[in-house]
Protein backbone atom coordinates (compact mmCIF):
# COMPACT_ATOMS: atom_id res chain seq x y z
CA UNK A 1 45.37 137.63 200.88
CA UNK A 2 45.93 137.73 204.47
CA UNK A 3 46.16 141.49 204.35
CA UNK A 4 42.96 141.52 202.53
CA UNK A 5 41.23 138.89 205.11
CA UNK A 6 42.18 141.01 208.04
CA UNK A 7 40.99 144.45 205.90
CA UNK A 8 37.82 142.81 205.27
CA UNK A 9 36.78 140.09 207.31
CA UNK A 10 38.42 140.46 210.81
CA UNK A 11 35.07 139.80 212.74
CA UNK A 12 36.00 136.37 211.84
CA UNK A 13 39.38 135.76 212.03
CA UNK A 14 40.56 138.37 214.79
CA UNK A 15 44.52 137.37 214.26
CA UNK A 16 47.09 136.43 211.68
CA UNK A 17 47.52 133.56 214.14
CA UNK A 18 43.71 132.43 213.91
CA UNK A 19 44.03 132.60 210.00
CA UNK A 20 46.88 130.66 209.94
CA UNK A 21 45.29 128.06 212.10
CA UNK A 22 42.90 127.65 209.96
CA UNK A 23 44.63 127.99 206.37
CA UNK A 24 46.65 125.32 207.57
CA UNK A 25 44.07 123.07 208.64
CA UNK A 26 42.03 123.63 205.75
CA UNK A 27 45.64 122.41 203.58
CA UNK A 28 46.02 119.65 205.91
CA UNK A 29 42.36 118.30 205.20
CA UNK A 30 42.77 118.13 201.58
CA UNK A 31 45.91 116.55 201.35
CA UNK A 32 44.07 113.95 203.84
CA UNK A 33 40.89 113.50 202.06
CA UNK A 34 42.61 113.56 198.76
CA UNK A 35 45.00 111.22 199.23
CA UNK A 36 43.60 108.63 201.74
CA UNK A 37 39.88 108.90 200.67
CA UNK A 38 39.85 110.16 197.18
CA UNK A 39 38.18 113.03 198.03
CA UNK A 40 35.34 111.78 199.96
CA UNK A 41 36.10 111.16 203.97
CA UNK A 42 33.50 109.38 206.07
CA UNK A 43 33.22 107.66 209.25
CA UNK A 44 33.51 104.60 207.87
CA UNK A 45 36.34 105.12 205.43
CA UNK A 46 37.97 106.80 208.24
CA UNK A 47 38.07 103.76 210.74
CA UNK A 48 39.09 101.47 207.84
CA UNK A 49 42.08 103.52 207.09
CA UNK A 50 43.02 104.32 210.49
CA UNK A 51 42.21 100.69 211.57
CA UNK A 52 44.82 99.43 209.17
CA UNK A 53 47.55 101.78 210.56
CA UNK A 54 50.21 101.25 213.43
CA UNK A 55 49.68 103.85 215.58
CA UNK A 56 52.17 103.37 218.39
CA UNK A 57 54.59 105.37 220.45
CA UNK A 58 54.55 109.02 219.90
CA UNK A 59 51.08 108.85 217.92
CA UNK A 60 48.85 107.78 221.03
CA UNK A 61 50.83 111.11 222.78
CA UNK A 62 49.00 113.37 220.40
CA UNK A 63 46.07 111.87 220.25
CA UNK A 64 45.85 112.23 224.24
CA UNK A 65 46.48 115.54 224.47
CA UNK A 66 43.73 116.03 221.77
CA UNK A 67 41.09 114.05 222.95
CA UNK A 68 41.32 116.23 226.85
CA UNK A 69 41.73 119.35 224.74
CA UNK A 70 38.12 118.17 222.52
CA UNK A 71 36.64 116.53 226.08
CA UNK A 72 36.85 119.69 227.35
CA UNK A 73 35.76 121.79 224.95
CA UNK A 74 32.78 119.53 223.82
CA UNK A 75 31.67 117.40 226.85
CA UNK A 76 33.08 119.00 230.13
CA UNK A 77 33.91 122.46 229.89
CA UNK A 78 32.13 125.87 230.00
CA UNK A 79 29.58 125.94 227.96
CA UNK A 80 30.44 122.47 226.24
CA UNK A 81 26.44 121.75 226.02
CA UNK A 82 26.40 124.55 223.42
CA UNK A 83 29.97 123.82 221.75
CA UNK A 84 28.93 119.93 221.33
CA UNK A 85 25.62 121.47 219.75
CA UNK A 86 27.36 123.74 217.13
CA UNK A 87 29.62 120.72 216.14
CA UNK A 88 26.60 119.31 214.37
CA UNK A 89 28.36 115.50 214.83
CA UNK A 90 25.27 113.36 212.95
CA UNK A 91 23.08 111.58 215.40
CA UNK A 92 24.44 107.95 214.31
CA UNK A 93 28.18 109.03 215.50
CA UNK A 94 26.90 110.70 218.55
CA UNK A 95 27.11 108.04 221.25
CA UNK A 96 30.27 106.63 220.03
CA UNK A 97 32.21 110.20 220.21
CA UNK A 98 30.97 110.73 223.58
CA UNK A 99 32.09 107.33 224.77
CA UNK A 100 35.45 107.74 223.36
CA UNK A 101 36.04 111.37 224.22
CA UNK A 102 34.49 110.32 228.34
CA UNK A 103 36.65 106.90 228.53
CA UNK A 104 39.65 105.90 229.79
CA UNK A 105 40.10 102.77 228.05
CA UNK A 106 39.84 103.47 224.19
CA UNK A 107 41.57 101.54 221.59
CA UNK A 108 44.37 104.03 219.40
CA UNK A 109 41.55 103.35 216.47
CA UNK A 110 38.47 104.84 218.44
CA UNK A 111 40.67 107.64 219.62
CA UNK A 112 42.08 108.41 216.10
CA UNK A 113 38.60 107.89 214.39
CA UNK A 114 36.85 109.75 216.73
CA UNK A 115 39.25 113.31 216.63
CA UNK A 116 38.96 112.53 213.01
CA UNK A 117 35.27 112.95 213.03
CA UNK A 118 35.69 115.87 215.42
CA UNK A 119 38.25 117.11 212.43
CA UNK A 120 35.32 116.57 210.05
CA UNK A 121 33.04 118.81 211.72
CA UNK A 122 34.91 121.93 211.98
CA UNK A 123 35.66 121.09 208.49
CA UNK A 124 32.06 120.67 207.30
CA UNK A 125 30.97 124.08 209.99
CA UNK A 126 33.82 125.93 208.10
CA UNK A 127 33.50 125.07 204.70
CA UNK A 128 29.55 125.08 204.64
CA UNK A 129 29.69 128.55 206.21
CA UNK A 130 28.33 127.91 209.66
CA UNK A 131 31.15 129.29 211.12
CA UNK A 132 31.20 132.32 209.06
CA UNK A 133 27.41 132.67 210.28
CA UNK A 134 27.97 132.48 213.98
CA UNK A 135 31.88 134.58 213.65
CA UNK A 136 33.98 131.45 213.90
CA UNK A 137 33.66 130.32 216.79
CA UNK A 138 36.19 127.69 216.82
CA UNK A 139 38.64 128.64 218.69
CA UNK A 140 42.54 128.46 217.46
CA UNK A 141 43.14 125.40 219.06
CA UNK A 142 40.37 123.63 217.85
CA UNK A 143 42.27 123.84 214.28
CA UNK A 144 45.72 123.00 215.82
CA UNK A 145 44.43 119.76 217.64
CA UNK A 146 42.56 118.75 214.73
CA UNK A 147 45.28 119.79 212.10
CA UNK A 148 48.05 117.55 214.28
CA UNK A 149 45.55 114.86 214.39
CA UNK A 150 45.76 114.67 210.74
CA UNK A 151 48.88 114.94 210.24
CA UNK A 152 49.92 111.59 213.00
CA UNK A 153 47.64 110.15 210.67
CA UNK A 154 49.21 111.11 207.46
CA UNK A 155 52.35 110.33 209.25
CA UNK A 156 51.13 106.84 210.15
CA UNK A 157 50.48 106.15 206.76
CA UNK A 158 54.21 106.13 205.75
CA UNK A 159 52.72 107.30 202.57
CA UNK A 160 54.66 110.07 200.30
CA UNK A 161 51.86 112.19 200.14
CA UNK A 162 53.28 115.77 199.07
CA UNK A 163 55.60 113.80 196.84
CA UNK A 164 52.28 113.03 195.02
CA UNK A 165 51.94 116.77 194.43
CA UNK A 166 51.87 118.14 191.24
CA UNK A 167 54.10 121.41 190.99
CA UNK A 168 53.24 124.03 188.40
């Protein structure tokens, strides 16, 4: 398949490590949704679970690094007016992703639930095809942050979720 993605689609993912990023982000998001939401993720599901998690020491690390990486990118960086525009985050969330992306006081649950919606985005612009439209534009470590966002998260959980996995 990869072989076959670069052959034919390369406009859109340039490198094997691009189309790893996002194979493994895109495996990462169902085994979240799937297992945590029962297939159906949404803001508000998302800040239950994550609200019900303990998300201390090495967690609130990663989510740092995230949230500068997605500050930049979204609300400070070059070009961020049209990045934060392609996201497509729904008008209700707006507000509250800007205000935990900008501040320097945020709870672990505002800064979890609001990379998570970040996470939901790129997969909503991937899946739905926007990003196919406009050549990916997501950059590599868009999918990286997001991916090790959701997988503190899945770690938080203390849940054995590929244990649930059913081998064929």
């Amino acid at each position: 398949m990869e072989r076959w993605l670069a052959n034919h689609f390369s406009v859109y993912l340039k490198d094997s490590d691009e189309r790893k990023a996002v194979r493994d982000f895109c495996l990462l998001w169902a085994v979240f949704e799937g297992s945590l939401f029962d297939g159906h993720w949404s803001v508000e599901s998302g800040r239950r679970v994550v609200g019900n998690l303990e998300l201390g020491g090495v967690y609130g690390s990663q989510f740092r690094s995230a949230r500068e990486y997605f500050r930049e990118r979204y609300l400070t960086g070059e070009n961020h007016e049209i990045h934060w525009d392609l996201l497509g985050v729904p008008i209700t969330n707006r507000d509250y992703l800007k205000r935990c992306l900008r501040g320097q006081r945020v709870t672990q649950l505002d800064e979890a639930t609001s990379l998570l919606i970040i996470a939901w985005r790129l997969r909503a612009n991937l899946f739905h095809g926007d990003e196919w439209r406009r050549g990916c534009q997501e950059p590599l470590l868009a999918f990286h942050h997001a991916g090790r966002t959701i997988m503190r998260v899945l770690e938080a959980v203390r849940m054995p979720v590929l244990s649930r996995v059913v081998t064929t």
